[in-house]
Protein backbone atom coordinates (compact mmCIF):
# COMPACT_ATOMS: atom_id res chain seq x y z
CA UNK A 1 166.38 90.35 71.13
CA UNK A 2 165.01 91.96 68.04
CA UNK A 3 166.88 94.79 66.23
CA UNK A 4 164.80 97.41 67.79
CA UNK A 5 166.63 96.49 71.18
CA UNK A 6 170.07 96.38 69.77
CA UNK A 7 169.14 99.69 68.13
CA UNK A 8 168.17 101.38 71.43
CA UNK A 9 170.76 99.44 73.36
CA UNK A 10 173.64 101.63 71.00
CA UNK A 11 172.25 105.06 71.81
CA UNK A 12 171.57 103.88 75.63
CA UNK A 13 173.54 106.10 78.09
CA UNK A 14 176.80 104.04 79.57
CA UNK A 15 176.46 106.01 82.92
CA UNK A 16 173.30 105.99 84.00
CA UNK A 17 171.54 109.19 85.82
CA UNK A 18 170.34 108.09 89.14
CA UNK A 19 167.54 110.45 90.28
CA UNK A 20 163.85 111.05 91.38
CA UNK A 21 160.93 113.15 91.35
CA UNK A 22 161.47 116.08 93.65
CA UNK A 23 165.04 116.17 93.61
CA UNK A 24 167.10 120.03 92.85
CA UNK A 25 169.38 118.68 89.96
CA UNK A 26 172.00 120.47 87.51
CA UNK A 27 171.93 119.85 84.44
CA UNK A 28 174.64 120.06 82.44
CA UNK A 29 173.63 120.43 78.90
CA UNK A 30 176.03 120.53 75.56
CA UNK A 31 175.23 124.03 73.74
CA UNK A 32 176.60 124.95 70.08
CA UNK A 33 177.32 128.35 68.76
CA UNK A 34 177.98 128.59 65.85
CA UNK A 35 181.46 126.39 65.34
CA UNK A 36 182.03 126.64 69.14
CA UNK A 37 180.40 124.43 71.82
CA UNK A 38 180.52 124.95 75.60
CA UNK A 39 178.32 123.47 78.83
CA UNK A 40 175.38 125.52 80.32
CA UNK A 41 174.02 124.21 83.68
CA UNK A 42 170.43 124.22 83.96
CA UNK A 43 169.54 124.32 87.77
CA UNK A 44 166.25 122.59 89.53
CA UNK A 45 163.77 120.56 90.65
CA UNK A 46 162.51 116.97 88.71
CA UNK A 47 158.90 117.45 88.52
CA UNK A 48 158.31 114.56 85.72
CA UNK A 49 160.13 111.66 84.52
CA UNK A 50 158.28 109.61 81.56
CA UNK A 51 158.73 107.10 78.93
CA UNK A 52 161.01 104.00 78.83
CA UNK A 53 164.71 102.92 77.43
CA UNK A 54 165.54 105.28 74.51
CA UNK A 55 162.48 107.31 74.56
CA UNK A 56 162.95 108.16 78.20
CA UNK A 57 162.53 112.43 79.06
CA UNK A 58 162.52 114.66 82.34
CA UNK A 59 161.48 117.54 83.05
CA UNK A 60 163.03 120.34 85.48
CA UNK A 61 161.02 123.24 86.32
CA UNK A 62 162.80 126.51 88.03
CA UNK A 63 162.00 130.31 88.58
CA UNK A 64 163.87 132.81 86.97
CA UNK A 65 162.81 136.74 87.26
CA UNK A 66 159.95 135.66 88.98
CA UNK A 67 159.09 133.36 85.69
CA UNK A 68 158.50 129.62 85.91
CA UNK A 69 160.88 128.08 83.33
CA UNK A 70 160.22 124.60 82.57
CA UNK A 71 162.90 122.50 80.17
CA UNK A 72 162.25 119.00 78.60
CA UNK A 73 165.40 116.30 78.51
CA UNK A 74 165.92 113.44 76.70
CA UNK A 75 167.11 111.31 78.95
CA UNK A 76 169.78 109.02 77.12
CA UNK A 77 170.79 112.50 74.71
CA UNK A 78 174.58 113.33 74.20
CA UNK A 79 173.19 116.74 75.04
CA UNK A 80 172.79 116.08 78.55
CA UNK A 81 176.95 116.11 79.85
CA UNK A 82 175.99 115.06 82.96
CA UNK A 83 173.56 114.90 86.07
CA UNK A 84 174.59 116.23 89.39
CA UNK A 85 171.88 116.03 91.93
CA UNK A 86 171.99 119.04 94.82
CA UNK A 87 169.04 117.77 97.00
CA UNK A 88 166.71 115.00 97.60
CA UNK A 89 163.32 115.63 97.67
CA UNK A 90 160.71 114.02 99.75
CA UNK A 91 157.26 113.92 98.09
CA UNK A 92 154.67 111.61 97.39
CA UNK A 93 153.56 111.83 94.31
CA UNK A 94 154.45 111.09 90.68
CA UNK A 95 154.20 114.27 89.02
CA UNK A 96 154.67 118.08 90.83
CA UNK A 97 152.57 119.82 88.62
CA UNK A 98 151.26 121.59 91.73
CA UNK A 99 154.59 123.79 91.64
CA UNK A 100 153.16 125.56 88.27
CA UNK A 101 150.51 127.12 90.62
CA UNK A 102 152.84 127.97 93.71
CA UNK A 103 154.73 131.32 94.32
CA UNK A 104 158.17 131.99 96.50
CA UNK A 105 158.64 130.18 99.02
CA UNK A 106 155.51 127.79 98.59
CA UNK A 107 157.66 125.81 95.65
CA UNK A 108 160.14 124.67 97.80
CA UNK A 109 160.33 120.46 98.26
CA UNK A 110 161.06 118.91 101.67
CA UNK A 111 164.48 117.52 101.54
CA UNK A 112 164.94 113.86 102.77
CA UNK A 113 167.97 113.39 104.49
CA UNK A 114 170.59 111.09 102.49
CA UNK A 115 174.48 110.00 102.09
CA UNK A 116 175.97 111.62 99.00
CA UNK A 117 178.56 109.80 97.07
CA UNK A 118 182.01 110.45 98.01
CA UNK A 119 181.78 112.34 101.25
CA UNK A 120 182.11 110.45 104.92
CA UNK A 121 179.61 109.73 107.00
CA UNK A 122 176.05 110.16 106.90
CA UNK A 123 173.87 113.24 107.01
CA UNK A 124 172.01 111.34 109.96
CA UNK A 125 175.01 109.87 111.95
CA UNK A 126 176.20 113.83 111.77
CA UNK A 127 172.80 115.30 113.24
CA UNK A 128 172.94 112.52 115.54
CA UNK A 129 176.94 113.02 116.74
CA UNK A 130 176.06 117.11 117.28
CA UNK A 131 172.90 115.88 119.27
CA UNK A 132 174.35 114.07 121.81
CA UNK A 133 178.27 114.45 121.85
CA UNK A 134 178.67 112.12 125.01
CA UNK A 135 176.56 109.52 123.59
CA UNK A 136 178.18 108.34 120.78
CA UNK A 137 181.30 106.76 122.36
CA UNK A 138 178.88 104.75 124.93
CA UNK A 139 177.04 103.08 121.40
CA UNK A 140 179.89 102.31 120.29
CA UNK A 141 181.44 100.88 123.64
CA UNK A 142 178.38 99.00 124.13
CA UNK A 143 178.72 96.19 121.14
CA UNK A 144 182.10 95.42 122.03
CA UNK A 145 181.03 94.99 125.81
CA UNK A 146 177.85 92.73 124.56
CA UNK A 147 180.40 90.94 122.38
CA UNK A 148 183.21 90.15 125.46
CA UNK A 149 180.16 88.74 128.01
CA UNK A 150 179.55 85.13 127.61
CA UNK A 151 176.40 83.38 125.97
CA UNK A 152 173.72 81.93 128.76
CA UNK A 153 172.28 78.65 126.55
């Protein structure tokens, strides 16, 4: 390892910020005044991650007043408090510069359906337990049945 890498390794952020293009994120973002510093959250959607290891930045675009604000982070900054992701997004590309052009409702992102940390149960397994209330004891009756009958070899 040269001492490039142990100088990067240093500054690299302990927890990392697990996200993707698309998602609706807050940002929480260390601001000074003056001698005073608070925590302003700066809300939406990933539209660019690039770099690598220190150098590392993305970008999160929202509308406010009918304005398209777009901010740049440094990734591994001691700016950036923290990371907490609202929505998934499900897109196929790299890099939603196509949301620059779009008005109102047009720069929504799909959402992908996903488990957040901390909470029970799946999104799915909840869409699927309101879909068919009767249903979901017979699955889970059904590997303990397969389980009890004997093996034909």
């Amino acid at each position: 390892m040269n001492r490039l890498d142990e100088f990067e390794k240093t500054y690299h952020r302990k927890k990392q910020l697990a996200f993707d293009i698309g998602d609706t994120v807050d940002v929480h973002v260390k601001i000074t005044e003056g001698d005073k510093e608070r925590i302003q959250i700066f809300s939406g959607t990933v539209i660019k991650k690039r770099g690598g290891g220190l150098r590392e930045t993305f970008t999160v675009r929202r509308i406010v007043q009918g304005e398209g604000v777009e901010r740049i982070f440094p990734r591994h900054s001691p700016k950036v408090v923290d990371l907490i992701i609202k929505k998934k997004g499900k897109v196929r590309r790299a890099k939603l510069y196509y949301l620059r052009d779009r008005v109102g409702k047009a720069t929504k992102v799909k959402e992908k359906v996903w488990e957040r940390p901390g909470l029970e149960g799946s999104p799915a397994e909840a869409v699927a337990a309101k879909a068919t209330p009767a249903a979901a004891p017979v699955a889970a009756a059904a590997p303990a049945a397969a389980a009890a009958a004997p093996k034909k070899g």
